[in-house]
Protein backbone atom coordinates (compact mmCIF):
# COMPACT_ATOMS: atom_id res chain seq x y z
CA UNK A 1 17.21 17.42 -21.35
CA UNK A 2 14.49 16.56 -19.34
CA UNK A 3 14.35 15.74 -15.13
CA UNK A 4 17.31 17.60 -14.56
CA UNK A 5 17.11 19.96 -11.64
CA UNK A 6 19.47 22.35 -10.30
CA UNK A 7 21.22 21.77 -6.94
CA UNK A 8 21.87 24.41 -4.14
CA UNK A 9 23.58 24.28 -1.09
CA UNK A 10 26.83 22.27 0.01
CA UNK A 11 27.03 18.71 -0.34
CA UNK A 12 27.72 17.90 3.61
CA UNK A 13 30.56 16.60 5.22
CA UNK A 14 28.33 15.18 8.23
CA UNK A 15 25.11 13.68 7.46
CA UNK A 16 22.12 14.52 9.14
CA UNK A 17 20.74 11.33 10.77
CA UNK A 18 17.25 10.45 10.41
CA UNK A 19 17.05 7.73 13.65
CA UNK A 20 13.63 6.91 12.81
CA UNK A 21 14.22 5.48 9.13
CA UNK A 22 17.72 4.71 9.48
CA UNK A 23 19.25 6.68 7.00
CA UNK A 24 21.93 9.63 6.80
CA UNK A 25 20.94 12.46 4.37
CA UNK A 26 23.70 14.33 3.01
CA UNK A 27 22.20 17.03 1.07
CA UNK A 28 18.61 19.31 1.12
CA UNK A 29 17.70 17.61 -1.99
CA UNK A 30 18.28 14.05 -0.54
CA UNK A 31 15.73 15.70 2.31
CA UNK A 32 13.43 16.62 0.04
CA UNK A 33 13.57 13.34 -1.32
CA UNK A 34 12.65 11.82 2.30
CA UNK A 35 10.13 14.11 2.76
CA UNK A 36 8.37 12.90 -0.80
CA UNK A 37 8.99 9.32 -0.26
CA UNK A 38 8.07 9.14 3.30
CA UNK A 39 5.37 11.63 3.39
CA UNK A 40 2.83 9.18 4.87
CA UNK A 41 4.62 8.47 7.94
CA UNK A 42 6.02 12.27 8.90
CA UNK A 43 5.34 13.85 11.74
CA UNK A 44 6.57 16.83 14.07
CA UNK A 45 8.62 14.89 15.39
CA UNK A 46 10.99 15.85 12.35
CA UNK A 47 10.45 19.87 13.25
CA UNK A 48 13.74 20.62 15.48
CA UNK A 49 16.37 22.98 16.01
CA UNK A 50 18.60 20.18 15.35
CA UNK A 51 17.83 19.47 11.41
CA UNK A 52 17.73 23.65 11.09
CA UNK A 53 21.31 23.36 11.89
CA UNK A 54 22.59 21.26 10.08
CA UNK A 55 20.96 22.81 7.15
CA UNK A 56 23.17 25.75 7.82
CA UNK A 57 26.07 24.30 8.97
CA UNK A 58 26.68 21.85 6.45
CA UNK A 59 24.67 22.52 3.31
CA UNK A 60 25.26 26.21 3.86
CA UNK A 61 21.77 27.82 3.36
CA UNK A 62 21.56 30.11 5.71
CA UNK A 63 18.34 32.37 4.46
CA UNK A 64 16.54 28.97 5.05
CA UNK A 65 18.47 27.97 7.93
CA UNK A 66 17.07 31.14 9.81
CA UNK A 67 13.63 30.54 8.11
CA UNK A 68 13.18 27.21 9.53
CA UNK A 69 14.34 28.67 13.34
CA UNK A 70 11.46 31.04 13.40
CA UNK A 71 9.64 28.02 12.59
CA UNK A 72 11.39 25.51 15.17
CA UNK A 73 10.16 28.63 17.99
CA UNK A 74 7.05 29.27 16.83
CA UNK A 75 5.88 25.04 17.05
CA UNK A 76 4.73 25.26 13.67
CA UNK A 77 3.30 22.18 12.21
CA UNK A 78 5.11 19.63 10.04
CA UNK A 79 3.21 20.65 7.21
CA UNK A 80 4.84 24.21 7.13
CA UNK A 81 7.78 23.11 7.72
CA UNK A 82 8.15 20.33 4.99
CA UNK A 83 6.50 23.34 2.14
CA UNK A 84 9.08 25.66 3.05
CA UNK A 85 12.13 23.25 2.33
CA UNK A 86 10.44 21.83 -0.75
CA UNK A 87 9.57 25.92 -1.54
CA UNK A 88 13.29 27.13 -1.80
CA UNK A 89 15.22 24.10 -3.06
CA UNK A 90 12.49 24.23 -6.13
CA UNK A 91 12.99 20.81 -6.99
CA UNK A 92 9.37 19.98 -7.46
CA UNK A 93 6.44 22.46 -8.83
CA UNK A 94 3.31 23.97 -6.71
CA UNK A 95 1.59 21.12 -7.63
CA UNK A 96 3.34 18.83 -6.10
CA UNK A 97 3.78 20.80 -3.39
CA UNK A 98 0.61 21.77 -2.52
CA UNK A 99 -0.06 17.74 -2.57
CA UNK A 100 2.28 17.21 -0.13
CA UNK A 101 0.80 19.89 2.09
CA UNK A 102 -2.66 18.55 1.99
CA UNK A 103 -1.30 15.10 2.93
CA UNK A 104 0.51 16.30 5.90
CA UNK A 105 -2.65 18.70 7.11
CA UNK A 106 -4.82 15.68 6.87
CA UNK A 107 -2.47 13.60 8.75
CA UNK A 108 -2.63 15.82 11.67
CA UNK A 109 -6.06 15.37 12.47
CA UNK A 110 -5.34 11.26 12.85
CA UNK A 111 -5.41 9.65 16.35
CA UNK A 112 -2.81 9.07 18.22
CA UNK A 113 -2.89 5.57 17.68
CA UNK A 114 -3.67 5.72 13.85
CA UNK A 115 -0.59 7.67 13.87
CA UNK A 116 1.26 4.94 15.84
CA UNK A 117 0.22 2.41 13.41
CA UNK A 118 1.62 3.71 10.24
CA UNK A 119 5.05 4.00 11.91
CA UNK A 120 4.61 0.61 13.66
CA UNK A 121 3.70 -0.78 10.03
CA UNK A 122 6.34 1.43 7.92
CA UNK A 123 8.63 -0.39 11.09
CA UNK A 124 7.30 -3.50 9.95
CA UNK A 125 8.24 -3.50 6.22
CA UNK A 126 11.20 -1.95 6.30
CA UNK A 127 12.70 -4.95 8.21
CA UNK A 128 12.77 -3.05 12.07
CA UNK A 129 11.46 -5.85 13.78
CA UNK A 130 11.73 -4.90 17.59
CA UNK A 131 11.13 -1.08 17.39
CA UNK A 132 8.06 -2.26 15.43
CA UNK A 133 6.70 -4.87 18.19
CA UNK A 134 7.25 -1.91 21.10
CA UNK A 135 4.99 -0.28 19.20
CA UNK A 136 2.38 -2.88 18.54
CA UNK A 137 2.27 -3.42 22.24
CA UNK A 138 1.46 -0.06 22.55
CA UNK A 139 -0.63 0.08 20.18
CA UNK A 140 -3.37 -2.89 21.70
CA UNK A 141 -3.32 -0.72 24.70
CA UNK A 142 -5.44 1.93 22.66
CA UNK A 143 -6.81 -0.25 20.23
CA UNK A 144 -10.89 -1.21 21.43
CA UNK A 145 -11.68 -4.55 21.62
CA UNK A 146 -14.88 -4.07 19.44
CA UNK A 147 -12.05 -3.44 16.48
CA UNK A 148 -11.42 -6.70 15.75
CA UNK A 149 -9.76 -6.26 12.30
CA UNK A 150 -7.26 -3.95 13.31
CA UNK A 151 -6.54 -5.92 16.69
CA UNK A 152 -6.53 -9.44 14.50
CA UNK A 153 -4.18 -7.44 11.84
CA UNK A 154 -1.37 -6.32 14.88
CA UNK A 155 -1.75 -9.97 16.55
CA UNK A 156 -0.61 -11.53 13.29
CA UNK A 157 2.07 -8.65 13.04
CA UNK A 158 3.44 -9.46 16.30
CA UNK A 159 3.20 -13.45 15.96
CA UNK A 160 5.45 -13.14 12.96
CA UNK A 161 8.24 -10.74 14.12
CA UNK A 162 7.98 -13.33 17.26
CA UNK A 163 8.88 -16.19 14.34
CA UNK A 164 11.51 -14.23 12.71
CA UNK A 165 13.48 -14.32 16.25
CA UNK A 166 12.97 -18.56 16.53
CA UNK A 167 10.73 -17.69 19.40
CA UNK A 168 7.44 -20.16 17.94
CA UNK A 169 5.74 -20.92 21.33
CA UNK A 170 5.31 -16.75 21.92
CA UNK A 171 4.75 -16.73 17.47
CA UNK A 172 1.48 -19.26 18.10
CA UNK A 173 -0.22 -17.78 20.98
CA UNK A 174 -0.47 -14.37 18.99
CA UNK A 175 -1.09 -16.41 15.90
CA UNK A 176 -4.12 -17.84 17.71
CA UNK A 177 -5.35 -14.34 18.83
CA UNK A 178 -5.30 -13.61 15.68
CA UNK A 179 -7.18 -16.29 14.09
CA UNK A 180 -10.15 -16.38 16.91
CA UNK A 181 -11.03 -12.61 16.00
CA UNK A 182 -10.33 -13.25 12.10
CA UNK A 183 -10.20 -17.12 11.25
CA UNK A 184 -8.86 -17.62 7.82
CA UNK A 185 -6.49 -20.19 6.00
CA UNK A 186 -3.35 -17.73 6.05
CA UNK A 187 -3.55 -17.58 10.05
CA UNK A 188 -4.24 -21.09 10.01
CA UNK A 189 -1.18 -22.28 8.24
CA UNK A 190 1.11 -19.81 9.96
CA UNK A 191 -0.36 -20.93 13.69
CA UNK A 192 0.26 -24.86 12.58
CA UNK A 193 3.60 -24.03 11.10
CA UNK A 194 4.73 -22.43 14.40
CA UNK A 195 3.46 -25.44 16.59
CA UNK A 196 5.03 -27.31 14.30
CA UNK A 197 8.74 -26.10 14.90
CA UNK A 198 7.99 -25.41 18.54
CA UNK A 199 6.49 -29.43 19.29
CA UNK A 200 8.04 -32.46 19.67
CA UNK A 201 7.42 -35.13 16.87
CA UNK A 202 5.06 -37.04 19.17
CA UNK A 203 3.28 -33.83 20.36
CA UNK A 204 2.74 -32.73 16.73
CA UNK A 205 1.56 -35.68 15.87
CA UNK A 206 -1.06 -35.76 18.81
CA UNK A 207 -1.54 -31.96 17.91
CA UNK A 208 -2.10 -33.48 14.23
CA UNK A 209 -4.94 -35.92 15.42
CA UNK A 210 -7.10 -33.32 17.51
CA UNK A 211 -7.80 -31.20 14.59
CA UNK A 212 -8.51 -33.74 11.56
CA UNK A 213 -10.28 -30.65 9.98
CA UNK A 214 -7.31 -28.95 9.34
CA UNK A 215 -5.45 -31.75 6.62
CA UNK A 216 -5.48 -29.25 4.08
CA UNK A 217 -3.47 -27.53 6.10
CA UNK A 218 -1.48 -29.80 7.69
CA UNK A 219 -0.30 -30.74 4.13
CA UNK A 220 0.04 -27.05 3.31
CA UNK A 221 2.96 -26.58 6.28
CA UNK A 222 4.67 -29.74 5.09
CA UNK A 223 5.11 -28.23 2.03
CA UNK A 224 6.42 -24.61 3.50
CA UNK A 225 8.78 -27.24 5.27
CA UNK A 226 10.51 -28.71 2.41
CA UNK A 227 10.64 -25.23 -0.03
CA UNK A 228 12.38 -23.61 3.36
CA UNK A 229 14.95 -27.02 3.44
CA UNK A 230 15.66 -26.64 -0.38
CA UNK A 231 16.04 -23.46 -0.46
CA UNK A 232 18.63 -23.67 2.88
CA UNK A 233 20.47 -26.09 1.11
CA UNK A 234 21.28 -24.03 -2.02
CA UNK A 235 21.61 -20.35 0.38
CA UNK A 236 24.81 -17.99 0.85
CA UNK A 237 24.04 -18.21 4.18
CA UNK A 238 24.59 -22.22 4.37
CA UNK A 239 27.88 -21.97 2.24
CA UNK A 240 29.19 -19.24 4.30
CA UNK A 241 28.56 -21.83 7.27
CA UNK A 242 30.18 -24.70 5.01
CA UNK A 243 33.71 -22.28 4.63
CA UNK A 244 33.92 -21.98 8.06
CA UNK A 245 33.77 -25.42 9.25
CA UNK A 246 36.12 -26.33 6.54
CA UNK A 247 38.54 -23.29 7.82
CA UNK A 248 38.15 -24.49 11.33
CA UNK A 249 38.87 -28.23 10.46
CA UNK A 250 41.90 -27.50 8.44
CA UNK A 251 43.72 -25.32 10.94
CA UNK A 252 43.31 -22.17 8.70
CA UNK A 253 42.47 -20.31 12.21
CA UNK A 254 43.43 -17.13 11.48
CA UNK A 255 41.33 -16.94 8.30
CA UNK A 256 38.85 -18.46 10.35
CA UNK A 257 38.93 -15.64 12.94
CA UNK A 258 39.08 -12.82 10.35
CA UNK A 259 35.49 -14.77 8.70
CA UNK A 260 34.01 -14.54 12.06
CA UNK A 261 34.93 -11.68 13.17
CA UNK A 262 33.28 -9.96 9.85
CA UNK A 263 29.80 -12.17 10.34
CA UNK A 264 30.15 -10.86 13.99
CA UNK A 265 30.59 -7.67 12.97
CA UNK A 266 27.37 -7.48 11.03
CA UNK A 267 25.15 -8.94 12.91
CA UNK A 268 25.66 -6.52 15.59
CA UNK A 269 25.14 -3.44 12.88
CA UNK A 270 21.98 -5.39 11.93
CA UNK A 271 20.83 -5.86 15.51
CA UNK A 272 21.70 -2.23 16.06
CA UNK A 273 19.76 -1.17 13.38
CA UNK A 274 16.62 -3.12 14.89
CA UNK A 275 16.89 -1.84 18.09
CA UNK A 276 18.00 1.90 17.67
């Protein structure tokens, strides 16, 4: 049988919690795991006394357990650290490993704010809105002004976390900032498309008539507009809105309460998880 590998250690009770990535990690080949998958975005951040004890405590392996301390002492890099682990759980071979070691060397002789960036942008994609735009802030603090494409890249970045939260006045300024050092059509549309829900009908339409250029555009958003309203219409979200009002109406308040107590209930874990 092929890709089976052989487990070690205890399967923990208490998961280690990686704040960073949001996850829990409940065994050293789950960590491994991490380390392979996120390998790109590690740092030394992840060497601590912390993570060593829980590796003895609750997957029981204390020979690396007391490994890893010397290690946790000493400040070694995160590139020692991560060969040992993958070393003595043997789930991958020295290939692999050696891979992963080159990786994390060349990583440490990135910037500070290259560094910043790949978490800002792993932030990004993974849905982490807010801890992502702290760090985009930060990052235009370091970032030179003669770098236009990166700059233009974290303006657009911030403009659209600013959209995801409804706030489309803040989501067009950055847009613009964007588009001025890198003018292109996607900018373009997504600048228009943010006046557009942030601007009165008779604004828009005087917003409309100062930049006849732009019809393609114009037309373009229109379009975004009535895929976003057909798309509403058929959502879980808009039937889960639908129940409700039809709970409320009908007196059904206790199954009403219970409803929005559980959509209460997850927004705050998802808000948490944003903000964490």
């Amino acid at each position: 049988m092929n890709n089976v590998c052989l487990c070690i250690g205890n399967y923990a009770e208490n998961p280690f919690y990686l704040k960073f990535s949001d996850v829990y990690i409940y065994s050293i080949e789950e960590l491994c795991y991490y380390f392979m998958d996120k390998v790109h975005i590690l740092d030394d951040s992840m060497v601590t006394m912390e993570l060593v004890v829980w590796i003895k405590e609750e997957c029981g392996l204390e020979e690396l357990a007391q490994e890893l301390e010397i290690y946790v002492r000493k400040h070694v890099s995160i590139a020692v650290f991560v060969s040992t682990v993958l070393e003595r759980t043997q789930m991958y071979d020295e290939e692999t490993i050696r891979k992963i070691d080159r990786i994390l060397k060349e990583q440490a002789n990135l910037s500070m704010p290259e560094r910043y960036r790949k978490r800002a942008e792993y932030l990004y994609r993974s849905g982490r809105f807010r801890q992502a735009l702290t760090l985009y802030f930060e990052l235009l603090d370091f970032t030179s002004s003669k770098n236009m494409q990166t700059r233009a890249e974290m303006y657009y970045n911030i403009a659209s976390i600013y959209a995801i939260d409804f706030a489309y006045e803040q989501a067009a300024d950055y847009y613009m900032k964007s588009y001025k050092l890198k003018p292109d059509k996607k900018t373009r549309v997504a600048y228009i498309l943010s006046k557009r829900k942030c601007m009165s009908d008779y604004a828009y339409g005087s917003f409309i008539r100062g930049n006849s250029e732009w019809a393609e555009e114009f037309e373009k958003v229109e379009q975004l507009l009535i895929q976003v309203d057909n798309k509403w219409q058929t959502s879980k979200e808009r039937r889960l809105l639908e129940d409700l009002s039809y709970l409320k109406q009908s007196g059904k308040i206790e199954k009403y309460h219970i409803k929005t107590g559980e959509l209460i209930k997850n927004l705050k874990q998802d808000y948490r998880r944003q903000t964490l």
